[in-house]
PDB file of N, CA and C in Angstrom:
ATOM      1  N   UNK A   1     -38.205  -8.163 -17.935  1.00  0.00           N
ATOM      2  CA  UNK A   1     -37.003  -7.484 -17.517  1.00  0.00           C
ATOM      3  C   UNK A   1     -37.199  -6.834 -16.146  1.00  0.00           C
ATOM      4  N   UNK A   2     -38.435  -6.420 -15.963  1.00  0.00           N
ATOM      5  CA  UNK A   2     -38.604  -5.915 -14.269  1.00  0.00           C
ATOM      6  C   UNK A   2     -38.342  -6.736 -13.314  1.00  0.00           C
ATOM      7  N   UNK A   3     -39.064  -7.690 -14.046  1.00  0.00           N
ATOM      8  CA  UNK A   3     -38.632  -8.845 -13.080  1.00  0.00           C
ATOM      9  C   UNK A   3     -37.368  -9.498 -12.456  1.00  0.00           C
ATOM     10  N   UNK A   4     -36.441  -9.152 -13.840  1.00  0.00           N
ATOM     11  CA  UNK A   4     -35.041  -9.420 -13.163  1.00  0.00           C
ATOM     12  C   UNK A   4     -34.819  -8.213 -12.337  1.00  0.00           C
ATOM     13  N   UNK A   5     -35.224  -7.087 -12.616  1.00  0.00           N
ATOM     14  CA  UNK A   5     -34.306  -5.807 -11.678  1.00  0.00           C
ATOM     15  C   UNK A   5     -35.042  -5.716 -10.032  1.00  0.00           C
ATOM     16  N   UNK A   6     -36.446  -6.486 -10.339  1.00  0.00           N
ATOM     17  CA  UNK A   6     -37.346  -6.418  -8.488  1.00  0.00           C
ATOM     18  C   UNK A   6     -36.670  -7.338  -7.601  1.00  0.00           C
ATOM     19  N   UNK A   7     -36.604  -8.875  -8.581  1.00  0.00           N
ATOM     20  CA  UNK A   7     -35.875 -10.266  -7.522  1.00  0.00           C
ATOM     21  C   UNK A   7     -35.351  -9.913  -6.964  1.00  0.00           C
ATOM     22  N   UNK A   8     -34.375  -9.444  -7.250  1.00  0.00           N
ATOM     23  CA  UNK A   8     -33.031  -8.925  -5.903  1.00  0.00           C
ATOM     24  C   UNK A   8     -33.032  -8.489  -5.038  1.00  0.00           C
ATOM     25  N   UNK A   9     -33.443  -6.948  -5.315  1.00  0.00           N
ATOM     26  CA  UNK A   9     -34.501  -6.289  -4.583  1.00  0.00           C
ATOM     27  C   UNK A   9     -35.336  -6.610  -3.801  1.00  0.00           C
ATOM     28  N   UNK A  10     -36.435  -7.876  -3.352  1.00  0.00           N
ATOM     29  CA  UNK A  10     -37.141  -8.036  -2.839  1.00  0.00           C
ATOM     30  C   UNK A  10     -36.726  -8.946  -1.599  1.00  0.00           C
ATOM     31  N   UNK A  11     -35.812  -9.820  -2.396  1.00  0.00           N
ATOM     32  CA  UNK A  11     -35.314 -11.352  -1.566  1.00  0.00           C
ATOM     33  C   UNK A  11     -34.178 -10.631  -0.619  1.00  0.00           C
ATOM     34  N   UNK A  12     -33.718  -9.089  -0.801  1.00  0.00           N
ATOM     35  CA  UNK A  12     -32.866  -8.223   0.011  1.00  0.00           C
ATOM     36  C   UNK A  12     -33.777  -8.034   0.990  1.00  0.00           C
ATOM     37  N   UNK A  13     -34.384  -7.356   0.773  1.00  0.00           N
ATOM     38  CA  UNK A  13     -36.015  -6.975   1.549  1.00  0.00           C
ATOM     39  C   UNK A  13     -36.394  -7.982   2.596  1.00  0.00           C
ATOM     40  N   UNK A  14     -36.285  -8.846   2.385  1.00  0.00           N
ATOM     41  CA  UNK A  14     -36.917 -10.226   3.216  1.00  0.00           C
ATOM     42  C   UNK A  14     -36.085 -10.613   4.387  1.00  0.00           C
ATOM     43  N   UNK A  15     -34.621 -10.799   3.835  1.00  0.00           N
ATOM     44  CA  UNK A  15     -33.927 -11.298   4.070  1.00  0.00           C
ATOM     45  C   UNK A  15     -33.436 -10.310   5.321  1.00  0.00           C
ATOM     46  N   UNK A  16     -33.586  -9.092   5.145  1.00  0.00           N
ATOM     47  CA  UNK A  16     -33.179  -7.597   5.981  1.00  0.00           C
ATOM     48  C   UNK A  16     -34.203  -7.500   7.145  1.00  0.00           C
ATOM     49  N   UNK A  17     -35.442  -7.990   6.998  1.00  0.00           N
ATOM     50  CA  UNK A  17     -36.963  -8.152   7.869  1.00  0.00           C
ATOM     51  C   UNK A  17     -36.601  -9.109   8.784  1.00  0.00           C
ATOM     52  N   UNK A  18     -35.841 -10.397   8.662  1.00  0.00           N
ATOM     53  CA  UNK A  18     -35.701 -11.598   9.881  1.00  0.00           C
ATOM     54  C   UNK A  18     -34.984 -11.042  10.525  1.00  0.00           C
ATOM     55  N   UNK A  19     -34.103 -10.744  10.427  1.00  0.00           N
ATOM     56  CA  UNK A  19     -32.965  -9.974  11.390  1.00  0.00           C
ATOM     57  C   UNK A  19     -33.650  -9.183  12.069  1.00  0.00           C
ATOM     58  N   UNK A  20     -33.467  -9.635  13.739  1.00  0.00           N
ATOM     59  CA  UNK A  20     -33.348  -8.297  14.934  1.00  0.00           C
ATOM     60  C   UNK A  20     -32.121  -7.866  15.161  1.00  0.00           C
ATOM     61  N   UNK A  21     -32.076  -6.646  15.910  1.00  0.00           N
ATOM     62  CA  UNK A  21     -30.796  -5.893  16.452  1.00  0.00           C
ATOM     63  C   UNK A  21     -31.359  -5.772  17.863  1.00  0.00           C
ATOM     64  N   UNK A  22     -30.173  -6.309  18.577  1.00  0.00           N
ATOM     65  CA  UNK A  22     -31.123  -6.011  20.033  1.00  0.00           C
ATOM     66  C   UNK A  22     -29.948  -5.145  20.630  1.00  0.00           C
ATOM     67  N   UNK A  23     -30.000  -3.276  21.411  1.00  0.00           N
ATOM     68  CA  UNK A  23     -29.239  -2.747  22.025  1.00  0.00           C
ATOM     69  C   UNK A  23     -28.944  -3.587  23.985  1.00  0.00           C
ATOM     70  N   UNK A  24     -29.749  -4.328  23.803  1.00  0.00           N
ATOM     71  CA  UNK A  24     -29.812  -5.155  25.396  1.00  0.00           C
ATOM     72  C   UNK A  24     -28.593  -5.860  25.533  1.00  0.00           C
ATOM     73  N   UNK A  25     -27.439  -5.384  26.661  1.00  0.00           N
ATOM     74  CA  UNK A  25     -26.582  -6.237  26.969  1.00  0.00           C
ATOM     75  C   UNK A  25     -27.376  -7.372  27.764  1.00  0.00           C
ATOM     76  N   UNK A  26     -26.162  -8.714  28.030  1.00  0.00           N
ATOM     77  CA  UNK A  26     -26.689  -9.200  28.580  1.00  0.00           C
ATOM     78  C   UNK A  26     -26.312  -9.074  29.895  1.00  0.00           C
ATOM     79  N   UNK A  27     -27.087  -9.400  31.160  1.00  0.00           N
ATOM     80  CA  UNK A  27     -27.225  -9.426  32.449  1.00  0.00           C
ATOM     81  C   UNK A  27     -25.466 -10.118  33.176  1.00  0.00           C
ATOM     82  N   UNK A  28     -25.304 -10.738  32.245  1.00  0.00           N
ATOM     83  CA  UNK A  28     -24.187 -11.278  33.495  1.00  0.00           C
ATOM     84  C   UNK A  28     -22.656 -10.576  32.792  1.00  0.00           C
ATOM     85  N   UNK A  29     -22.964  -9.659  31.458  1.00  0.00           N
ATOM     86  CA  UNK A  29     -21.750  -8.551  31.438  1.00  0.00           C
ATOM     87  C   UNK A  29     -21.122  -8.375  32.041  1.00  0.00           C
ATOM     88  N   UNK A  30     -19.513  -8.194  32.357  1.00  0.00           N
ATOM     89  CA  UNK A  30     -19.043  -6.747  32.994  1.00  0.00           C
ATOM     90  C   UNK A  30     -17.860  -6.405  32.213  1.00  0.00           C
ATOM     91  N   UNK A  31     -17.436  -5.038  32.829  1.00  0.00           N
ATOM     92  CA  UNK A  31     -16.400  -4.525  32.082  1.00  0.00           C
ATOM     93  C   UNK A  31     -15.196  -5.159  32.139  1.00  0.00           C
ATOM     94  N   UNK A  32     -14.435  -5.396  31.448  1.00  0.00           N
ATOM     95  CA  UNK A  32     -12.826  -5.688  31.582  1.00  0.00           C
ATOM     96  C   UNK A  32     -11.988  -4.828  32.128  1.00  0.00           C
ATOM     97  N   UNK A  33     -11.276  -5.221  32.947  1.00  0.00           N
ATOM     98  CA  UNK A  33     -10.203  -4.331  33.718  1.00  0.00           C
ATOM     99  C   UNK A  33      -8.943  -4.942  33.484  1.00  0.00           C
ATOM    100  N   UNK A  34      -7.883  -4.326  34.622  1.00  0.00           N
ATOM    101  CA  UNK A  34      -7.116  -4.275  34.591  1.00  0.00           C
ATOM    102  C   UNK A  34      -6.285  -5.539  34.983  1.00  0.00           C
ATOM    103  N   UNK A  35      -7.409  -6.232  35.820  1.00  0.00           N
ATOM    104  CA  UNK A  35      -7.075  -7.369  36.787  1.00  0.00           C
ATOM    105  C   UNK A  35      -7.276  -8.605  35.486  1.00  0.00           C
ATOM    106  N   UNK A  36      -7.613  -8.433  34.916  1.00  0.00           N
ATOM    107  CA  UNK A  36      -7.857  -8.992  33.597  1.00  0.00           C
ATOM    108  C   UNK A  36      -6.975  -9.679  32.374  1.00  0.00           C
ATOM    109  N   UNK A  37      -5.741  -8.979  32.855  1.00  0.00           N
ATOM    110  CA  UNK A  37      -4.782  -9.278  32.068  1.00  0.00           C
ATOM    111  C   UNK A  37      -4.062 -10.187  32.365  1.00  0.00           C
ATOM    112  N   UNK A  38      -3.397 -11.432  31.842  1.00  0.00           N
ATOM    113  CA  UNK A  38      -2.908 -12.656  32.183  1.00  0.00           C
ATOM    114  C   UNK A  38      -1.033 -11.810  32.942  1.00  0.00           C
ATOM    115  N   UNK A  39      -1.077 -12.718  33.789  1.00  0.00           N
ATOM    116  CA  UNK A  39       0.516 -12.411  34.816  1.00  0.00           C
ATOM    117  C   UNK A  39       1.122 -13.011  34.005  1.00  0.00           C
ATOM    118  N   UNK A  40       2.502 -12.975  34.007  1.00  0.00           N
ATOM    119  CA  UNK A  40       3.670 -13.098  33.326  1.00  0.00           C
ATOM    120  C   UNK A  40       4.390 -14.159  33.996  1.00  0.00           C
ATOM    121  N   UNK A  41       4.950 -15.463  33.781  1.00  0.00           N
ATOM    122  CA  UNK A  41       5.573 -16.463  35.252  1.00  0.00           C
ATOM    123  C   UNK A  41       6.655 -17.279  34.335  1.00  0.00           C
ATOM    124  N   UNK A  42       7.057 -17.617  35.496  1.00  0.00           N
ATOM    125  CA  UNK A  42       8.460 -17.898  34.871  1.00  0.00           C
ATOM    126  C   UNK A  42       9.292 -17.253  34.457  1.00  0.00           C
ATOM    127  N   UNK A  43      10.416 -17.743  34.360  1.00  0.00           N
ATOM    128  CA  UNK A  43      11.977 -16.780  34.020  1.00  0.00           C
ATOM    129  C   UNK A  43      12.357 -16.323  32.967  1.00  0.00           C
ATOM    130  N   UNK A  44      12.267 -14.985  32.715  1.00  0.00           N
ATOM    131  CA  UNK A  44      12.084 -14.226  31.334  1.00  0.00           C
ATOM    132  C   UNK A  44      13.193 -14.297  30.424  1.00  0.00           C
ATOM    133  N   UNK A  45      14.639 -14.830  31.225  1.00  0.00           N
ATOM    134  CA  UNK A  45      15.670 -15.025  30.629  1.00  0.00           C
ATOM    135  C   UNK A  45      15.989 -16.341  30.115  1.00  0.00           C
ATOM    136  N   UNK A  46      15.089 -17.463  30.878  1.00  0.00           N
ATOM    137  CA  UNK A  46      15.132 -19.120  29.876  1.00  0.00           C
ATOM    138  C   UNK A  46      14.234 -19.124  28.479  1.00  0.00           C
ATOM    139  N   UNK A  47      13.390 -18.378  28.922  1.00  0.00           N
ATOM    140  CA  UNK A  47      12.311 -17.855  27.746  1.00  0.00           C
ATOM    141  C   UNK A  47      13.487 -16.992  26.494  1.00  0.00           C
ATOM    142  N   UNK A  48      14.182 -15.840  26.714  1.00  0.00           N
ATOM    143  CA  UNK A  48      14.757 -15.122  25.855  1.00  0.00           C
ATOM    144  C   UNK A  48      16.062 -16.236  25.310  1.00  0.00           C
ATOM    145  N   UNK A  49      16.868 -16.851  26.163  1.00  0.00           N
ATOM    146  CA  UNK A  49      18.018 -17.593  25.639  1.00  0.00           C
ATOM    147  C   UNK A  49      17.111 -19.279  24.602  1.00  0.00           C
ATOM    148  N   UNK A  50      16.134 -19.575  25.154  1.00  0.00           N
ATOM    149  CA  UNK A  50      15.291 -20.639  23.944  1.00  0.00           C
ATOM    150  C   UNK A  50      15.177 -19.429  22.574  1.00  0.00           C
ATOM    151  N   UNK A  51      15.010 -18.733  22.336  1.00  0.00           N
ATOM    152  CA  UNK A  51      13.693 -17.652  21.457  1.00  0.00           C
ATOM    153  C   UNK A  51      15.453 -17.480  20.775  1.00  0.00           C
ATOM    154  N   UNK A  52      16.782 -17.029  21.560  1.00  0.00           N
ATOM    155  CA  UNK A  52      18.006 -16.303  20.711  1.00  0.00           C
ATOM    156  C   UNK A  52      18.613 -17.511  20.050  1.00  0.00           C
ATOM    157  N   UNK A  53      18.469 -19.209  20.858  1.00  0.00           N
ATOM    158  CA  UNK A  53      18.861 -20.222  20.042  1.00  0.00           C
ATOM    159  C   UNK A  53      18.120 -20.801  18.777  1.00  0.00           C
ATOM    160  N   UNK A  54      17.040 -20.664  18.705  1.00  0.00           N
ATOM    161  CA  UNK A  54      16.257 -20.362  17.751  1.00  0.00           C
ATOM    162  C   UNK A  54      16.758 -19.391  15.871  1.00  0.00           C
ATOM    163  N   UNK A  55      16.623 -18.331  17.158  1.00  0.00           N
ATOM    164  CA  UNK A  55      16.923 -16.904  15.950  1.00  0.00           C
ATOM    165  C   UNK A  55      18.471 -17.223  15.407  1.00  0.00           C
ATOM    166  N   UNK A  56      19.518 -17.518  16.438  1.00  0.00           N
ATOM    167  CA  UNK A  56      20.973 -17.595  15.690  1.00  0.00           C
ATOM    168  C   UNK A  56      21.083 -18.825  14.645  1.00  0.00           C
ATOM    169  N   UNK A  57      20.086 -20.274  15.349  1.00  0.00           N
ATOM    170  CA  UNK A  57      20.065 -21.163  14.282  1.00  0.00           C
ATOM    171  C   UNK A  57      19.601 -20.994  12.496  1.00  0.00           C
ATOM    172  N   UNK A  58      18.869 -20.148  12.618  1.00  0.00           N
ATOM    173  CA  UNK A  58      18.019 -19.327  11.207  1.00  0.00           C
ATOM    174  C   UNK A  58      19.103 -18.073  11.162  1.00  0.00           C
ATOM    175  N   UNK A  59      19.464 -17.621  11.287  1.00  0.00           N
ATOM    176  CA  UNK A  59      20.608 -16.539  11.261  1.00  0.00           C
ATOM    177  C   UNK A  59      21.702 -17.424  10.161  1.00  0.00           C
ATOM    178  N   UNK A  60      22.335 -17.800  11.221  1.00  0.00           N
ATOM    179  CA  UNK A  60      23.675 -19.427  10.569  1.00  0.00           C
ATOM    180  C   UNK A  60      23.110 -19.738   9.288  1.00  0.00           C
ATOM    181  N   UNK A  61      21.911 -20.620   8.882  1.00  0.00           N
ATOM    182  CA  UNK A  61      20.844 -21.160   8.028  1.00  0.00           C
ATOM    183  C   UNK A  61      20.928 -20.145   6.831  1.00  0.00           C
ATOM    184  N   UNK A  62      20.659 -18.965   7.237  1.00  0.00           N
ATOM    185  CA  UNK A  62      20.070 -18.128   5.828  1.00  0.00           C
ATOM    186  C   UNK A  62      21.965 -17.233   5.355  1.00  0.00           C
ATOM    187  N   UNK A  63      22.889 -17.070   6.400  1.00  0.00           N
ATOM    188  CA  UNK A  63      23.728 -16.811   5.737  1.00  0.00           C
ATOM    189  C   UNK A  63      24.686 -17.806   5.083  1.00  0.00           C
ATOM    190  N   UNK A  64      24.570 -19.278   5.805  1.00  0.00           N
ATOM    191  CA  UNK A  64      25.024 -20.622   4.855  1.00  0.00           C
ATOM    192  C   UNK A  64      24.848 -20.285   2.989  1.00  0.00           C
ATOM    193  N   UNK A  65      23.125 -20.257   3.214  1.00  0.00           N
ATOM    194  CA  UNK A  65      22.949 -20.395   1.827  1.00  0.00           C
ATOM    195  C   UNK A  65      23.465 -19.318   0.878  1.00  0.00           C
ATOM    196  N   UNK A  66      22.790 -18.321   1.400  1.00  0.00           N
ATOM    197  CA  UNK A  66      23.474 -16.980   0.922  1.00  0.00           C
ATOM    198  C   UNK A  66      24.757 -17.568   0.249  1.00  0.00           C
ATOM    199  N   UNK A  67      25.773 -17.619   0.884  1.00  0.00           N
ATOM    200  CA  UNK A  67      26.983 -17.680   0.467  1.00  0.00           C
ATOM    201  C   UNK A  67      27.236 -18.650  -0.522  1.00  0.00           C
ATOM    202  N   UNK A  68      26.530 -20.125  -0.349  1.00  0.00           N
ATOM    203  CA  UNK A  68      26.678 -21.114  -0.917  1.00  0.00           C
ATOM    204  C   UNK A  68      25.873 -20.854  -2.321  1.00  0.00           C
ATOM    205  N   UNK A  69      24.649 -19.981  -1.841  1.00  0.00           N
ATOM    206  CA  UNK A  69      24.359 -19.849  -3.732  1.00  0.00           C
ATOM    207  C   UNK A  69      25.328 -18.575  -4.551  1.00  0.00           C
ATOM    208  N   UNK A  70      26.014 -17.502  -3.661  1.00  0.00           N
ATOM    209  CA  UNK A  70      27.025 -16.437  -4.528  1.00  0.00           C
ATOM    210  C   UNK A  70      27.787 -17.592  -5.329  1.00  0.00           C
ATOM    211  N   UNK A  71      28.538 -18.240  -3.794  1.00  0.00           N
ATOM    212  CA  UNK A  71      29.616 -19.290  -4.918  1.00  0.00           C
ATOM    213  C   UNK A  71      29.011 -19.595  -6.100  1.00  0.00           C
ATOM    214  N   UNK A  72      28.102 -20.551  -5.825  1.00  0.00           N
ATOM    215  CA  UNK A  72      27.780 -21.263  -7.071  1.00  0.00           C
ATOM    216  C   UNK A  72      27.020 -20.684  -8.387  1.00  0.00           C
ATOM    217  N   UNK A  73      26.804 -19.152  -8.097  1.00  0.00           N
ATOM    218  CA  UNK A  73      26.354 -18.682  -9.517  1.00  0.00           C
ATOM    219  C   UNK A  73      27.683 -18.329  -9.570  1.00  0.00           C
ATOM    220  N   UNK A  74      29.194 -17.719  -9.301  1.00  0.00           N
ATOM    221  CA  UNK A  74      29.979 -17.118  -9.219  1.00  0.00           C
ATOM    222  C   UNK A  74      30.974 -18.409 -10.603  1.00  0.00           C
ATOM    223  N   UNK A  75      30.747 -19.803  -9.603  1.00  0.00           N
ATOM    224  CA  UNK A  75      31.640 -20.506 -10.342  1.00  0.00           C
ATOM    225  C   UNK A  75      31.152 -20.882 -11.137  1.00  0.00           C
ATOM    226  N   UNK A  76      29.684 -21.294 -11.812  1.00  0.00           N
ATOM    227  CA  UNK A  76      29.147 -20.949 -12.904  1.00  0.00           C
ATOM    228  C   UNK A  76      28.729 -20.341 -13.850  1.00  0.00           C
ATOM    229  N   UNK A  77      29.454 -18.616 -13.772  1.00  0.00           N
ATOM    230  CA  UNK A  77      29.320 -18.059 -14.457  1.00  0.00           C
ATOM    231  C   UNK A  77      27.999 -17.932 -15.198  1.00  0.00           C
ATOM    232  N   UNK A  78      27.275 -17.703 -14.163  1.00  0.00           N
ATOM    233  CA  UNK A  78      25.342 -17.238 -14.569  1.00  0.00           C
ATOM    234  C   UNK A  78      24.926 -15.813 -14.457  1.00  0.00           C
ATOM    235  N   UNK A  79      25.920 -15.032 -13.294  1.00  0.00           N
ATOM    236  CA  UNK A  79      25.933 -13.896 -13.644  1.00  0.00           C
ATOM    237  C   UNK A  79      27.027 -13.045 -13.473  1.00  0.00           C
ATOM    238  N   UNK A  80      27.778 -11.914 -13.917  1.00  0.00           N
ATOM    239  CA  UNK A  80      28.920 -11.523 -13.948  1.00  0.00           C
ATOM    240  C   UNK A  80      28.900 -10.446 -13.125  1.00  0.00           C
ATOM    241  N   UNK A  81      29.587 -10.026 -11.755  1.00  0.00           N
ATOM    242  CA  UNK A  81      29.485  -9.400 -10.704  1.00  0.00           C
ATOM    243  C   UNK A  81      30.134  -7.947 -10.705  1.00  0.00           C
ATOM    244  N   UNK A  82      30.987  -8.020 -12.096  1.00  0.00           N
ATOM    245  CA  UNK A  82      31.598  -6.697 -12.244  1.00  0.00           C
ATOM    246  C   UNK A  82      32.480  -6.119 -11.636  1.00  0.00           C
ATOM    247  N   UNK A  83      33.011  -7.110 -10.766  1.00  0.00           N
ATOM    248  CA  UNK A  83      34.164  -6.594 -10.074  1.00  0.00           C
ATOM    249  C   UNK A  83      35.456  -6.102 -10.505  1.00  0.00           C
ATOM    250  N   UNK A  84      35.761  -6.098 -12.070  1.00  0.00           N
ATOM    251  CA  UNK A  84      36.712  -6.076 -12.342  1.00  0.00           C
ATOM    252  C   UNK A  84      36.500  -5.610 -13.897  1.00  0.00           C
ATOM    253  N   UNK A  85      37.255  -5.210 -14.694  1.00  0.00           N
ATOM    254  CA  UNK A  85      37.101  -4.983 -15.896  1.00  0.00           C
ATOM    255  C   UNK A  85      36.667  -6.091 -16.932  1.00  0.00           C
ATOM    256  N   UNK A  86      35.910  -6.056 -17.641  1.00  0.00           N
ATOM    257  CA  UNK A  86      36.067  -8.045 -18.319  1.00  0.00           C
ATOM    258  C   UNK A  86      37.047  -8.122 -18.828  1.00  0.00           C
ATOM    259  N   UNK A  87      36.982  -9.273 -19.525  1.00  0.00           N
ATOM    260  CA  UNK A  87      38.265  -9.837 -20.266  1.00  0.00           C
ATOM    261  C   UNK A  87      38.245  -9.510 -21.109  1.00  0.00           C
ATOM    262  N   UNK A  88      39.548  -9.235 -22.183  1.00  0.00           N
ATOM    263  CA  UNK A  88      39.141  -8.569 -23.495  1.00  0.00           C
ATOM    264  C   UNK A  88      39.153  -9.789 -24.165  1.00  0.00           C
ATOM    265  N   UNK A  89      38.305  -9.887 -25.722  1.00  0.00           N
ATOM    266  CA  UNK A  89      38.637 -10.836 -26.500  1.00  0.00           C
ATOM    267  C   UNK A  89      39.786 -11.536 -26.736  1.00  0.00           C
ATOM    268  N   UNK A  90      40.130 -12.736 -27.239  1.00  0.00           N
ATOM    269  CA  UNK A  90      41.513 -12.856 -27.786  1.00  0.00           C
ATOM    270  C   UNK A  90      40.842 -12.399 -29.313  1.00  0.00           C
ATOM    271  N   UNK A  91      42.318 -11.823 -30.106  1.00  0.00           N
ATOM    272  CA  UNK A  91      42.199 -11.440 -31.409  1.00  0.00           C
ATOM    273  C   UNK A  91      42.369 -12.832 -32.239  1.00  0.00           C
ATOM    274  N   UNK A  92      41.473 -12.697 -33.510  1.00  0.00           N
ATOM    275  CA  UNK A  92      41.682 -13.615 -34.156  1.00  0.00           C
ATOM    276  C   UNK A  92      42.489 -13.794 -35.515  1.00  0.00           C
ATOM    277  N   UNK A  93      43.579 -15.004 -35.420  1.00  0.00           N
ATOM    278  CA  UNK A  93      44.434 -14.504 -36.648  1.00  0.00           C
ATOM    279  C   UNK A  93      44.156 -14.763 -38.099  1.00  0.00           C
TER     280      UNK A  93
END
């Protein structure tokens, strides 16, 4: 039974020993600045009118369905929306 509780323990041990940590940057480092940051090109408004034909096409898309699945639980009577009082029974004679 020691033996199972050392294995682990040891092969941790080993395994923790190959590993270096080295604090040494390397030589051809440098800091990142400001100049660093990619420029912006081209016309920000062909870019925004592609990106809004996009968004209105999925807009159109998700309120299509929307509507098309109200109808169709509506005229299938799958769930009852409560808009109105229900119907009363007919009485039976």
């Amino acid at each position: 039974m020691l033996r199972q509780v050392l294995r682990p323990i040891v092969r941790n041990v080993r395994k923790a020993g190959t590993h270096s940590a080295s604090s040494e940057l390397p030589a051809d480092l440098r800091r990142p600045t400001i100049n660093d940051i990619p420029v912006p090109h081209g016309s920000w408004k062909e870019h925004y009118d592609a990106r809004q034909k996009v968004y209105n096409a999925q807009l159109i898309a998700g309120i299509t369905v929307l509507v098309g699945t109200l109808l169709f639980v509506k005229t299938s009577d799958i769930i009852f929306f409560n808009w109105g009082p229900p119907e009363e029974p007919a009485e039976k004679k």
